[in-house]
Structures are given as C-alpha cells and as structure tokens.
Protein backbone atom coordinates (compact mmCIF):
# COMPACT_ATOMS: atom_id res chain seq x y z
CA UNK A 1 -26.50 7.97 -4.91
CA UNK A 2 -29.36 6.27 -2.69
CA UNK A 3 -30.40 8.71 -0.22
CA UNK A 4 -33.59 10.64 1.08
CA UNK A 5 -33.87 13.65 2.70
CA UNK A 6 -36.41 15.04 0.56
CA UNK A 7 -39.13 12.25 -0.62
CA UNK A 8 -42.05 14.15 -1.95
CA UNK A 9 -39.45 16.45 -4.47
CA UNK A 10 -37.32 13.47 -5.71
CA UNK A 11 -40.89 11.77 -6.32
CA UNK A 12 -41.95 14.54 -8.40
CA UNK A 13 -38.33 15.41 -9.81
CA UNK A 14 -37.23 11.90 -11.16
CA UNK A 15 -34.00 12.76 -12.56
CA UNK A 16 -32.85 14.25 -9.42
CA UNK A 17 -30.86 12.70 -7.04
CA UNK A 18 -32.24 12.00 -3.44
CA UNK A 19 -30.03 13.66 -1.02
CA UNK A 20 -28.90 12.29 2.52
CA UNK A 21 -26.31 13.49 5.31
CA UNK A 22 -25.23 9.90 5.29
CA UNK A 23 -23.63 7.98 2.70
CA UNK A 24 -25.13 4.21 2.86
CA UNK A 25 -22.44 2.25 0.61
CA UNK A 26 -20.33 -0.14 3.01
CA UNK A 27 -16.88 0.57 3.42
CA UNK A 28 -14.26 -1.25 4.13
CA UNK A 29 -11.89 0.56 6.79
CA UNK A 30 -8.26 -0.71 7.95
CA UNK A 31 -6.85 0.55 10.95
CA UNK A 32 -3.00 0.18 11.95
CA UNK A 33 -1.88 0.34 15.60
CA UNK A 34 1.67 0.69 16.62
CA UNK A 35 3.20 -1.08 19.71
CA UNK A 36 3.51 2.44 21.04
CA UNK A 37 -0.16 3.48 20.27
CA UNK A 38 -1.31 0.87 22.47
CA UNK A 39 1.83 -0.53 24.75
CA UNK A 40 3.53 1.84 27.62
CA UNK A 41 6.70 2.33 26.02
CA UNK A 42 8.68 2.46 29.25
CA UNK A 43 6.40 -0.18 31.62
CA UNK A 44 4.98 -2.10 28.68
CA UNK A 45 1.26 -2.37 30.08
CA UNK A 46 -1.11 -2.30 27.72
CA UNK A 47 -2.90 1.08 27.32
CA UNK A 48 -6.29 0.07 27.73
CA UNK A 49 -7.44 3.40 27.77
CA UNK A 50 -7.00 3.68 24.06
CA UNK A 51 -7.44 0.00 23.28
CA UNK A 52 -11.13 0.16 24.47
CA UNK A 53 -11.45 3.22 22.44
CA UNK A 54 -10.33 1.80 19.37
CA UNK A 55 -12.77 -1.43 20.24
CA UNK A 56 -15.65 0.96 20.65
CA UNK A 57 -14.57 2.77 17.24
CA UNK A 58 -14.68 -0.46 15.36
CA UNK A 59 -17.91 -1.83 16.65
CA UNK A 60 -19.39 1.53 15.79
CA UNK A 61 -18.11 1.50 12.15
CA UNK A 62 -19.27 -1.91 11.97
CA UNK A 63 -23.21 -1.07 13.13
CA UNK A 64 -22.63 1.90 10.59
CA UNK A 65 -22.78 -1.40 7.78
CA UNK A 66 -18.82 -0.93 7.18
CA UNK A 67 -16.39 -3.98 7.21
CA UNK A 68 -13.37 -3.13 9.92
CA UNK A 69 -9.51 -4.86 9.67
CA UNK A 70 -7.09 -4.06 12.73
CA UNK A 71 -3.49 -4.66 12.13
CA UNK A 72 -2.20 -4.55 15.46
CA UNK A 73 1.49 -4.72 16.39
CA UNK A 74 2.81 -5.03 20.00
CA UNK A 75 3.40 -8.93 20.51
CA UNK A 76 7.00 -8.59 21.29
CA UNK A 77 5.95 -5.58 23.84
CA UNK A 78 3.20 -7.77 25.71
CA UNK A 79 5.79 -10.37 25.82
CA UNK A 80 8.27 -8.33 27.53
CA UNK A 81 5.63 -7.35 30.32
CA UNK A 82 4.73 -10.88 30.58
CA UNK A 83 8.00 -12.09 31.33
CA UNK A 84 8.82 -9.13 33.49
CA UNK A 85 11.93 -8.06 31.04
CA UNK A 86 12.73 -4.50 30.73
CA UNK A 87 14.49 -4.13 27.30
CA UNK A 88 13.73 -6.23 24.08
CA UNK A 89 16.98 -8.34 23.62
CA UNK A 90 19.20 -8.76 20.72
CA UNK A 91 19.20 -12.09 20.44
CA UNK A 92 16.80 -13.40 17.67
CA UNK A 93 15.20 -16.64 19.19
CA UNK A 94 14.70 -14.66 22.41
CA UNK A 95 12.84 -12.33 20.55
CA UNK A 96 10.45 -14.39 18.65
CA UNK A 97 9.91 -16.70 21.72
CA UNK A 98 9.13 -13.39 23.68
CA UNK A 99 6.80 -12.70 19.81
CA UNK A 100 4.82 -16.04 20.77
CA UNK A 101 4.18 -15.42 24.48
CA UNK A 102 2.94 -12.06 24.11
CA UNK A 103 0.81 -12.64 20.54
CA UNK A 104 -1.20 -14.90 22.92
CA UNK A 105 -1.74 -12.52 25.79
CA UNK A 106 -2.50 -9.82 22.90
CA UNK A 107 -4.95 -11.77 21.04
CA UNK A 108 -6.27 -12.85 24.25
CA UNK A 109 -7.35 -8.85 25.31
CA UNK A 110 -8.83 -8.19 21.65
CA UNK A 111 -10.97 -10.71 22.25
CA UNK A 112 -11.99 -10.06 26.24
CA UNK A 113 -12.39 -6.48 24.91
CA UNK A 114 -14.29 -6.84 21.97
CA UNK A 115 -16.58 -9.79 23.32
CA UNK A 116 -18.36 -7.13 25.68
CA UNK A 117 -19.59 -5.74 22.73
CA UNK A 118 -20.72 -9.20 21.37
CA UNK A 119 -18.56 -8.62 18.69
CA UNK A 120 -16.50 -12.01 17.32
CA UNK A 121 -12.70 -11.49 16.16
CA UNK A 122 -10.40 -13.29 14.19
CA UNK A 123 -6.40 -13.80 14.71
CA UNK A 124 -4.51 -13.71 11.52
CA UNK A 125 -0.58 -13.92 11.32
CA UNK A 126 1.32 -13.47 8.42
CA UNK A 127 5.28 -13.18 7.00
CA UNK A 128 6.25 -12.17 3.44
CA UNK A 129 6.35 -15.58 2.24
CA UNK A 130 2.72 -16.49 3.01
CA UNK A 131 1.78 -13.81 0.23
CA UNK A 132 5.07 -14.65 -2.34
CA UNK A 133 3.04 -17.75 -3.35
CA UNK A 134 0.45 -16.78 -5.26
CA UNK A 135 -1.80 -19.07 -3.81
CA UNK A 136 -0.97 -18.55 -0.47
CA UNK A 137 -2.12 -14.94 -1.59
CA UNK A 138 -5.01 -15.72 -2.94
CA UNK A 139 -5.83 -17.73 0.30
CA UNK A 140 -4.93 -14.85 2.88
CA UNK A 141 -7.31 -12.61 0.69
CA UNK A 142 -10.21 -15.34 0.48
CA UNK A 143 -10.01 -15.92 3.82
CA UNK A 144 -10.31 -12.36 4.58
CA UNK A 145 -13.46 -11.54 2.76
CA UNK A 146 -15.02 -14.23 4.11
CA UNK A 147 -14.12 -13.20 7.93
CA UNK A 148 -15.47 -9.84 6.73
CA UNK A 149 -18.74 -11.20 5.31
CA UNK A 150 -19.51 -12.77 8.54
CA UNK A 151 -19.37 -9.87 10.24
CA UNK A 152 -15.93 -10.86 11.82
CA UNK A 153 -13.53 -8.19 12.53
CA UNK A 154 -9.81 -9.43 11.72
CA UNK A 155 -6.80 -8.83 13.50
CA UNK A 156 -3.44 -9.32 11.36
CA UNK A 157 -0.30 -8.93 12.58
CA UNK A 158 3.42 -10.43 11.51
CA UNK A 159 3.93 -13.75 11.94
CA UNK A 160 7.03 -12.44 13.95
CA UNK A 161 8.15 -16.07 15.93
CA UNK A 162 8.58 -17.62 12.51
CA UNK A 163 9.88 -14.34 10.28
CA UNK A 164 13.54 -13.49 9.85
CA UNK A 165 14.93 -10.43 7.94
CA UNK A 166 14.83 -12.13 4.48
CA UNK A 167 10.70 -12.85 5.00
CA UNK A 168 9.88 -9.32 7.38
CA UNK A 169 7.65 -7.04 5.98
CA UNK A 170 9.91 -4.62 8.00
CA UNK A 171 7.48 -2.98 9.58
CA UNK A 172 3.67 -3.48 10.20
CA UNK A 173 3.03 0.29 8.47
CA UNK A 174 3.98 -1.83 4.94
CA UNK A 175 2.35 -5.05 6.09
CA UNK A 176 -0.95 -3.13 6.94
CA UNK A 177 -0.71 -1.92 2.96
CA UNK A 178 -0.08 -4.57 1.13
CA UNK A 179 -3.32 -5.67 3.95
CA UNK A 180 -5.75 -2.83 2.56
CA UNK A 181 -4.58 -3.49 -0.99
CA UNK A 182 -5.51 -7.50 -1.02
CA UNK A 183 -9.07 -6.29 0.71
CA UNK A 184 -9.27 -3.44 -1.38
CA UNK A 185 -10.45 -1.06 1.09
CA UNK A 186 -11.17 2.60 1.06
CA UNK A 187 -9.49 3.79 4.14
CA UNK A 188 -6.20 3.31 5.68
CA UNK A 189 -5.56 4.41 8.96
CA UNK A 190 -1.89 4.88 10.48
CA UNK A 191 -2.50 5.51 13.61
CA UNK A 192 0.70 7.19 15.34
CA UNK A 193 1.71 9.94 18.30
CA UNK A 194 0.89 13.16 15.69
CA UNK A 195 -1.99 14.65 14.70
CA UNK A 196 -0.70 14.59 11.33
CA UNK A 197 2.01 15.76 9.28
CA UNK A 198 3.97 19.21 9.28
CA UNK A 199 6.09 20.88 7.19
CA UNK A 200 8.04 21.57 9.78
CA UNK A 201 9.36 19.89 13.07
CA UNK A 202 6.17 20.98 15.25
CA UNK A 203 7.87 20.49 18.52
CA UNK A 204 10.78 23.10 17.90
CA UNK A 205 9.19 25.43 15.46
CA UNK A 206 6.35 27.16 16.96
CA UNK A 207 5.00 28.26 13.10
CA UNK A 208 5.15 24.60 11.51
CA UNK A 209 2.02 24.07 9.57
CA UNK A 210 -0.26 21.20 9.13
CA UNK A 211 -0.50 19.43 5.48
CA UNK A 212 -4.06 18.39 5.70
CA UNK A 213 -4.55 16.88 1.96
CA UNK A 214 -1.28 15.00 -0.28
CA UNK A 215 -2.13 14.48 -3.97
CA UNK A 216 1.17 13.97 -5.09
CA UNK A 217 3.59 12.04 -2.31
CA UNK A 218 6.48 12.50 -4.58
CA UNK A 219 6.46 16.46 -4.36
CA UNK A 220 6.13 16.28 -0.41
CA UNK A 221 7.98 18.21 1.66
CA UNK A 222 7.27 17.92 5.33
CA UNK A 223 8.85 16.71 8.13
CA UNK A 224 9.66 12.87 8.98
CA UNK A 225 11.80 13.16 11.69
CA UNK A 226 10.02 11.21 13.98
CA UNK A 227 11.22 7.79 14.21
CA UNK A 228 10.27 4.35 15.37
CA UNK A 229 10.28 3.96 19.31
CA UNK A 230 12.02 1.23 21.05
CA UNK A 231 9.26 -1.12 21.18
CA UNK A 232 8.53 -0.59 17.09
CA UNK A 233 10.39 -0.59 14.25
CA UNK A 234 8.69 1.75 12.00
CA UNK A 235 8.36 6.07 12.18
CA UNK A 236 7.26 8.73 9.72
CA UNK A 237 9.26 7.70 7.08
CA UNK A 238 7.34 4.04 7.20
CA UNK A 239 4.50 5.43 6.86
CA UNK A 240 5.00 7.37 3.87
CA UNK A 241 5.96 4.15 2.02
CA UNK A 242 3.05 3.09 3.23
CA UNK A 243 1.23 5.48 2.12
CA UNK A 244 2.60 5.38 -0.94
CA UNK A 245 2.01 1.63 -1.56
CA UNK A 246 -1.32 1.97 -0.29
CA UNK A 247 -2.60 5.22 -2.43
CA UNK A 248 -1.15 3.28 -5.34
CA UNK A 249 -3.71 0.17 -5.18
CA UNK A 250 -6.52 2.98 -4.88
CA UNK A 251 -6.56 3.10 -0.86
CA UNK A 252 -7.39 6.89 0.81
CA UNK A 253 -4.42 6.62 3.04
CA UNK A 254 -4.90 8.79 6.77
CA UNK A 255 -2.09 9.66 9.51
CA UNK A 256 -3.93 10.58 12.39
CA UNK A 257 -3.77 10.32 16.57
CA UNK A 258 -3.51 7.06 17.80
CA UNK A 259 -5.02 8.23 21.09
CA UNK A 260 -8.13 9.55 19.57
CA UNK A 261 -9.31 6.53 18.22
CA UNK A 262 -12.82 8.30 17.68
CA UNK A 263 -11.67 10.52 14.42
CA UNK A 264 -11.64 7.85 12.65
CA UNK A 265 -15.26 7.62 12.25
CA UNK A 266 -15.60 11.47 12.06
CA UNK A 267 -12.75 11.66 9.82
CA UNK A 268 -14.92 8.74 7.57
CA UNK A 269 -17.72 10.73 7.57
CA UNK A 270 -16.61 13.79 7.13
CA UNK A 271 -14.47 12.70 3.43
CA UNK A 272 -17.75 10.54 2.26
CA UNK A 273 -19.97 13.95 3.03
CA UNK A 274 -17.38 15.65 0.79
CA UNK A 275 -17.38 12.99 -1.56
CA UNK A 276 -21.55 13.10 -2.04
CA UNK A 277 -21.13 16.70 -1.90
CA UNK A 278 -19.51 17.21 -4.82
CA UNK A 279 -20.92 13.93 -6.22
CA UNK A 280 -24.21 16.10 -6.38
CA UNK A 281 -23.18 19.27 -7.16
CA UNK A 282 -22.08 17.52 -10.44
CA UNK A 283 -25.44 16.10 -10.77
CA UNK A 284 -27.71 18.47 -10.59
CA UNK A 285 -28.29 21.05 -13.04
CA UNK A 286 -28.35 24.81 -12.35
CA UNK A 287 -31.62 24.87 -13.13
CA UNK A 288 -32.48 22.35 -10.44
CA UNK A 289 -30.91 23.64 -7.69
CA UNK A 290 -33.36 27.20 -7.76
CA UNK A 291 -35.66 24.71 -6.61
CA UNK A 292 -36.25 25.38 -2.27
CA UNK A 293 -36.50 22.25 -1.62
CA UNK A 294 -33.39 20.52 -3.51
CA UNK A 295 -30.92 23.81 -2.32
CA UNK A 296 -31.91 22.90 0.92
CA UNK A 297 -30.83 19.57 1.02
CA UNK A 298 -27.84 20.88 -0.70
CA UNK A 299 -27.04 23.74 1.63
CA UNK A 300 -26.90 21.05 4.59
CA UNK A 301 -24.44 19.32 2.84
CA UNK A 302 -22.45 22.01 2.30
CA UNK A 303 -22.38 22.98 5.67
CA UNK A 304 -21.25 19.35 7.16
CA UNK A 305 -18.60 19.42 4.45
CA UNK A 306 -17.68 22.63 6.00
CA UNK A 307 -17.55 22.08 9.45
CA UNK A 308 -13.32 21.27 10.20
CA UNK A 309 -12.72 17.07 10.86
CA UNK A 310 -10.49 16.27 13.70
CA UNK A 311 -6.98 17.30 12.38
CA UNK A 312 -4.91 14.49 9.99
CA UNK A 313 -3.34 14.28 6.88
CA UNK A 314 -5.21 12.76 3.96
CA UNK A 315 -3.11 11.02 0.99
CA UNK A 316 -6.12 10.57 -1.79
CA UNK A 317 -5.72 7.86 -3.96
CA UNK A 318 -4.29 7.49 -7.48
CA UNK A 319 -7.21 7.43 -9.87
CA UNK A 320 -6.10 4.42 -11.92
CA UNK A 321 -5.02 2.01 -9.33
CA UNK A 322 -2.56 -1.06 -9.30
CA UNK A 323 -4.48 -4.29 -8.19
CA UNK A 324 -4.65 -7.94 -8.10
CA UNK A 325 -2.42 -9.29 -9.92
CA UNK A 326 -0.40 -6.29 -10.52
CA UNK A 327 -0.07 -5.58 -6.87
CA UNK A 328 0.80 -8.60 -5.80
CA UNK A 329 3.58 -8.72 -8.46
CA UNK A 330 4.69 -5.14 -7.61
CA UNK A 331 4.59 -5.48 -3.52
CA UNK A 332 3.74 -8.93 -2.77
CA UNK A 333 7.16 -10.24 -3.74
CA UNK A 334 10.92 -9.83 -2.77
CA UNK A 335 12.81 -8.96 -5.47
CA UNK A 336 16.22 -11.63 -6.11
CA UNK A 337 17.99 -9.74 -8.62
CA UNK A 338 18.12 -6.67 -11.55
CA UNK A 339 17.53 -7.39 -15.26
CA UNK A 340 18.57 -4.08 -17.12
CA UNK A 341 16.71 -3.27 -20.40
CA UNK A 342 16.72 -0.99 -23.23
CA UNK A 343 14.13 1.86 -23.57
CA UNK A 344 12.65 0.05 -26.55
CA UNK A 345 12.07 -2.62 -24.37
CA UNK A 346 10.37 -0.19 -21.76
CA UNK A 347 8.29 0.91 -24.79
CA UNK A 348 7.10 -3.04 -25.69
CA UNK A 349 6.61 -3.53 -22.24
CA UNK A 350 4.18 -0.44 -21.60
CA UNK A 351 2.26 -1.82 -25.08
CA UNK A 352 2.01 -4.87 -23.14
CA UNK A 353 3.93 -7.18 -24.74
CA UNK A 354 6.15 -9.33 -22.87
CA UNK A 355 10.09 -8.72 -22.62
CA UNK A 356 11.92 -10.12 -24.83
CA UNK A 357 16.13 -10.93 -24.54
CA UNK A 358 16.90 -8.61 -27.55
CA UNK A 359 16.24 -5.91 -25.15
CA UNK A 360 17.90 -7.49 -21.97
CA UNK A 361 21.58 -4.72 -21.80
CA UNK A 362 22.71 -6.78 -18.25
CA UNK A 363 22.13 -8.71 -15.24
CA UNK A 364 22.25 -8.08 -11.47
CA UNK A 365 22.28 -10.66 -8.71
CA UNK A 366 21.24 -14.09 -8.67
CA UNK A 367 18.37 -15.84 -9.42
CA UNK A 368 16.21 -19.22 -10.41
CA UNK A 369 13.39 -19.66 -13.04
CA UNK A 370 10.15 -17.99 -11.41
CA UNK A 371 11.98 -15.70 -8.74
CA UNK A 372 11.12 -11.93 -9.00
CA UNK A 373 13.17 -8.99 -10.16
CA UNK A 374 13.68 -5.53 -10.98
CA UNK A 375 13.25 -4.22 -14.14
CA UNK A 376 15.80 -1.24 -14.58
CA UNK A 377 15.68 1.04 -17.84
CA UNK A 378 19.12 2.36 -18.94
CA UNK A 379 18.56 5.49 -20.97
CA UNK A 380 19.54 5.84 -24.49
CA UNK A 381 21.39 2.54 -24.40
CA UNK A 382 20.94 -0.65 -26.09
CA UNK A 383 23.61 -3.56 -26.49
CA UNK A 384 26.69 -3.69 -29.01
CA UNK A 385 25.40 -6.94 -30.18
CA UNK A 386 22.08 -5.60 -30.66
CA UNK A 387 22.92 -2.33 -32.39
CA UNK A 388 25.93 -3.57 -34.91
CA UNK A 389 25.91 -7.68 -34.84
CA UNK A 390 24.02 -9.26 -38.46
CA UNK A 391 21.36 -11.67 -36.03
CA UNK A 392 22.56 -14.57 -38.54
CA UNK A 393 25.98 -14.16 -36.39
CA UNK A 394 26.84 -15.66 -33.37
CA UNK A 395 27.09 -13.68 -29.89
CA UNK A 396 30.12 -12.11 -29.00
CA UNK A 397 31.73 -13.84 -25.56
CA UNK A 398 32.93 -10.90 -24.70
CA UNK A 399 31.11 -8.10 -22.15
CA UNK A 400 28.93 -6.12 -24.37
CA UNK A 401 29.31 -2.11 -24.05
CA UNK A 402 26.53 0.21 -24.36
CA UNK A 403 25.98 2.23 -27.26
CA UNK A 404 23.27 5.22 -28.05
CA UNK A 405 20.73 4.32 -30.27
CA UNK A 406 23.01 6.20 -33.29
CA UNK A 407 25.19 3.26 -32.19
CA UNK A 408 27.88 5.45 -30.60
CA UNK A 409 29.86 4.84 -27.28
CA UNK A 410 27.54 7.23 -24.74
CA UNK A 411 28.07 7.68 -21.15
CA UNK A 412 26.11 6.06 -18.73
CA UNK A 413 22.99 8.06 -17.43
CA UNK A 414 20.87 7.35 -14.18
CA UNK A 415 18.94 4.22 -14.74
CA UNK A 416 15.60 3.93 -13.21
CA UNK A 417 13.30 1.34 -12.02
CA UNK A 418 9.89 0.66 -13.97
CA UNK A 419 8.47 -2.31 -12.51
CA UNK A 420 8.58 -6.36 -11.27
CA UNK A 421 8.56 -9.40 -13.18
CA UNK A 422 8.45 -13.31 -12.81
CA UNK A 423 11.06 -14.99 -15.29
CA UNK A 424 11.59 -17.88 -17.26
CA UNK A 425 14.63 -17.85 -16.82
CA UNK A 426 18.04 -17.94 -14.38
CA UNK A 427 20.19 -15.37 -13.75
CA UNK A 428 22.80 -17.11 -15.45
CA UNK A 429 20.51 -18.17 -18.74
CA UNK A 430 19.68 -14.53 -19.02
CA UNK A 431 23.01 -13.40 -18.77
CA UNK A 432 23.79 -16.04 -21.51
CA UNK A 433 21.18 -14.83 -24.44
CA UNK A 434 21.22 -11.09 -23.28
CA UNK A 435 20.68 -9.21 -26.36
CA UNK A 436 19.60 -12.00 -28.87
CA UNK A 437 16.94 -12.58 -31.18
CA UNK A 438 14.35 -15.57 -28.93
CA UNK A 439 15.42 -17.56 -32.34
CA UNK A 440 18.98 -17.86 -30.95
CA UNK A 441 17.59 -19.35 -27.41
CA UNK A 442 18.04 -22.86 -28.50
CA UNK A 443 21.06 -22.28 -30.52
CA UNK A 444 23.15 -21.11 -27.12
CA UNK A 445 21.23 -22.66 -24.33
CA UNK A 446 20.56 -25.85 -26.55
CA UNK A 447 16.94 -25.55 -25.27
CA UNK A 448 14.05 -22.93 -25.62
CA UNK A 449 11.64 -23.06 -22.59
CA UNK A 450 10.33 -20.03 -23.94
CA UNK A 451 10.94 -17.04 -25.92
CA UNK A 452 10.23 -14.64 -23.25
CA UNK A 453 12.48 -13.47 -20.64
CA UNK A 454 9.17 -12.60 -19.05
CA UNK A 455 5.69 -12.76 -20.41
CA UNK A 456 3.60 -10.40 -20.32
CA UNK A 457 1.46 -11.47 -17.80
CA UNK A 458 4.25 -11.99 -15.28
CA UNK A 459 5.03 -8.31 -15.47
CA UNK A 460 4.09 -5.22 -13.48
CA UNK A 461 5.33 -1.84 -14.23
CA UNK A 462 5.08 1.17 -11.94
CA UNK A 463 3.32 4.15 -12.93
CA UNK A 464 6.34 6.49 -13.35
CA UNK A 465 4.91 8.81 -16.31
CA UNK A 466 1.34 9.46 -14.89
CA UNK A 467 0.83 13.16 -15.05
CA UNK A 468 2.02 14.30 -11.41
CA UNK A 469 -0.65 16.02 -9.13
CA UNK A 470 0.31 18.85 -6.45
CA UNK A 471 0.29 18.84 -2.76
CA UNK A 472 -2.12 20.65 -1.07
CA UNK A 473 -0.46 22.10 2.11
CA UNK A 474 -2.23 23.88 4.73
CA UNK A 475 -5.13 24.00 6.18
CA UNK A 476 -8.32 22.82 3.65
C-alpha cells in the first residue's frame, strides 16, 4: 500500500504501512449504458442531460489515473429519431440499416461531447464472431489495451448492421462482460432505471428492501421483474447473467442509477477506501495501532468507510477467477452441440487431463472438428460397452444403455453442465467411438487424428463445486 498521510511516523516506524484516504493503483472501470439510460424512450432524443454527466464522470475517473471503457447501446434508437420513425420495425434489414444510420449520429455526439473536455475516443463494434476466433479475440483485447494506454477512452457497442440471432450477444449487458473480462477490469457498471436491487417489487410494496452486497448470485432472491424497454432488449434478468459472467472472470460487478452518472466515482471510492481499510487493519499489529499518530490515520479511514455510498448493489468477485483462455472458451464461444460424459470423466477432466472417448455416454446436436460444445455429466452412469464389453472386442452397433457404476440398469438422474470444450472431432466421429479405448480410434474410423475427444487445453470447466458464499441482504 503506497500512501502518506503520516510521513514523519512511517519514517520512524518502517514496517508500518503509510496510510492515505486515496488509493493510487489505476483501475480499470467499465461502464454500460442502456438505450433507455440515455435515449427518450417515447421521442427518442438523446438525453443529453445524463450523457454529459456520464462524459464528465469518465474524464474525472480518467484524471483520477484510472483507464475508462463505455459500452454504449442506443444505435437503433438514434436511428429511429434520425429518420423520424416512431416504432423500431420488425423487419431485419430495416433494422440494421436504421443500426448504421444512428451508430454514426451516436458516435458522432460521444465525440462532440467528450472533445470539450479534450478528451480523444475510440469507436469499437463488435458481434460474437469477432471474439469466436481466437485471434480475432486476441486482437479486440490488444487493441483495447493499447486504446487504454494512450489515454483513449473506448466506446464498444454491437456490431448490430452486420449481427443476426446466431452471432448476437443478445444483449449489450452480456457483451459489456465478456468486455470487462478480455480487459480485465475491476469494476463493472450496469447502469439501469433502479437504484439497485430489491427483494421485493419496490414500486408495489412499500417495505421492499435494498440488497446492497451479493456474494453468492446463486442463493439470490430478489426481484427481476423489470424488463427490457422497447428500445432495448435486455432487463434485470440480463443483468444478473451479466453479473454472473462478469464476477466469474474476477470483475466487482455494480447495478446502479443510470441517471446519476456521478456514483460511480463515489461508489469507486468508497469500495477501494473499504478495501485499504481492511487491507491495513490486517497489517498492522495491535501493538502499532496504540500509537496516536498511526490510530489517527486509521480512525479517518474508518470513518470514510463509514459514511453510506450512493445506494447500488455490489456483486464482489469470485476469488479464483476464470480468465484468458478459460474465459474465452467458457463465454467467448457459441456452443454447436452436447457431448455427455461419465463422472469419471468429470473426475479426469478436473485433474486436468484431457477427455478421453472411453468416457463419452452420448451425443447432442451437430457439429465439425474445432466447433464448441457442452460438456454434460450424467450421474452415476457410464456406457454398457464401457462397463461389461472385454476392450479386445469390437463395439456393439447397437444404442448403448446406461448402467450404474455396479453395472446395473439405473434410472436416469438430472444431468448437469460442467464446462466448454473445442474437439477433435465431429459430431458424427464422436458418436462413432463413444465409449472406446483411443486404441480403437483407428480400428473404427480407419484413422486416428488424435486420441482425445478434447485435449486438455481446449477445455474449460465451470466452477460448480466451489464452496458457496451467502448473500448479504440489507442495508451494509
């Protein structure tokens, strides 16, 4: 901790920490605006109100020495003003040729906005299948840090003229996740028409409390009625899988007011004063703190900690992230089919070896050589051909059943998901050596590319048996 409230006691105190009301490591901060945060929803005129509010916020964050991102929805919306159209149509090239007339007018007002505060912007547009290559990936996220190390503030959005359903992100809540993931930020901001999130429906229930701070997103309960509006395409519930995705790549996720752009540097300050606060409480020894000086420094700390932040709803981060590689396999790419495996299988896989076709039970869907799927675990289960067949024998032609692992007939039980992998091979290959020994590849395919289903490299499982954290409801 670099900070210095008190020179002439840390001098004489080496092995105490300096103290400051201001943390000075540089954060990286993404924001995510909604075509209703800063569009009219009924006239479609850009709210400029809040717009130059959230231009002032970022330029302030930035002079603070932290690195800003904006994903910014509402191309579609300008469009519709620009054209004088009430309602967004149904038609699909109307839509994204409405998407490229108002992405220009909406780039075009970042920029006015921001360049009276001298401060130089960047457009990037993306779809899913600019980050399903892995280079393309890699690209996106290069380019990005290097926009950030100039001192450029990026504005992403979906590449929404070109996208159709199969490449969407959905919604720009997801899009600005996977976004904070491939930066690796701290903060996530989804900005939207709440302060934050209730346990109850706060506009008919007159006792609904605020949940201020979400360890565990799975044990939630609160209320996500709220949907998308007309212009958008996303609500509460987006945002939760947002949340989720982002919190999961190590990202403090916050839902907050969209038209009080100026938490969000309160709101910043406020969890990195709690952070150094406990930081140095940890620190320093009891001894230490008797001295006048040192409690001093401490006591002010204590006291900004205390004082309430503007009110939102804090999702803190899982304390052994996803990243990189493992991200990108997890969230990056669209999933073309279902390869169910055995629980011994699941058990190789979390040792990290790669996934063998002696543990393959079935396949779902259809897909090539170096397309993505699910990995689903069927519990208790493995194969007939596995449990009973000598491997010197041939495989059965027939559908194999599932048996328990005492090799009797067992009733199916829920499957689950564990993770994403690449294969080596098609939907029809797998299908083909389900259940065998990799020495038996050849012998049915009459070729071996490899004797992996998936290496282990190529794989990415979820974190489904972490130890599972509480919610903190209520007020803090």
């Amino acid at each position: 901790m670099e900070v210095h409230k008190d020179s002439q006691f840390a001098e004489s105190n080496p092995g105490i920490p300096k103290v400051s009301m201001k943390a000075h490591r540089q954060l990286t901060v993404v924001i995510k605006l909604g075509s209703s945060s800063i569009v009219d929803e009924k006239t479609h005129q850009p709210i400029l109100s809040v717009l130059t509010l959230i231009v002032e916020t970022a330029v302030k964050l930035r002079k603070d020495g932290h690195r800003v991102v904006i994903v910014s929805s509402g191309a579609i919306a300008v469009g519709l003003r620009r054209m004088d159209i009430e309602k967004k149509p149904k038609v699909l090239a109307r839509v994204q040729a409405l998407a490229a007339v108002g992405q220009c007018r909406l780039i075009s007002l970042w920029d006015s906005l921001f360049a009276h505060l001298r401060q130089p912007v960047a457009q990037i547009l993306l779809t899913r299948n600019d980050i399903a290559d892995r280079t393309q990936y890699l690209n996106a996220q290069n380019t990005v840090a290097e926009l950030l190390n100039m001192g450029v503030i990026p504005i992403v959005n979906e590449n929404d003229t070109l996208a159709v359903s199969e490449i969407k992100f959905g919604d720009n809540d997801t899009l600005s996740a996977i976004t904070a993931a491939m930066v690796q930020a701290d903060y996530l901001f989804l900005m939207t028409d709440v302060d934050c999130l209730y346990d109850k429906n706060p506009r008919t229930n007159t006792d609904a409390q605020p949940i201020e701070v979400i360890e565990d997103i799975s044990s939630l309960v609160a209320d996500v009625s709220s949907a998308g509006s007309s212009l958008g395409t996303g609500g509460m519930s987006t945002k939760l899988v947002a949340a989720r995705l982002a919190t999961s790549a190590g990202v403090t996720t916050i839902i907050t007011r969209s038209s009080k752009p100026g938490n969000i540097a309160e709101i910043v300050d406020y969890v990195q004063a709690s952070k150094q606060a406990e930081s140095l409480s940890a620190s320093i020894s009891t001894d230490a703190i008797d001295t006048p000086s040192l409690s001093n420094s401490v006591s002010s700390l204590q006291i900004e900690v205390t004082l309430k932040p503007p009110l939102h709803t804090r999702f803190l981060p899982d304390p052994q992230p996803i990243r990189d590689r493992s991200f990108w396999l997890l969230h990056g790419l669209a999933p073309h089919g279902t390869i169910f495996i055995d629980e011994g299988a699941h058990r190789a896989l979390a040792a990290k070896a790669g996934l063998l076709p002696v543990g393959v039970l079935d396949v779902e869907g259809i897909f090539s050589q170096q397309e993505a799927v699910r990995l689903v675990v069927m519990p208790g289960r493995r194969s007939i051909a596995t449990a009973a067949r000598p491997h010197s024998l041939p495989p059965s032609s027939s559908s194999d059943s599932v048996v328990d692992v005492d090799g009797e007939e067992k009733a199916k039980s829920d499957p689950f998901e564990v993770g994403r992998a690449l294969v080596n091979y098609s939907s029809v290959e797998v299908s083909r050596i389900k259940g065998l020994q990799s020495t038996e590849i050849h012998t049915v395919l009459g070729y071996a590319d490899s004797e992996y289903v998936a290496p282990r490299e190529n794989i990415s499982l979820t974190k489904r048996d972490k130890i599972s954290r509480p919610v903190t409801p209520g007020r803090a």
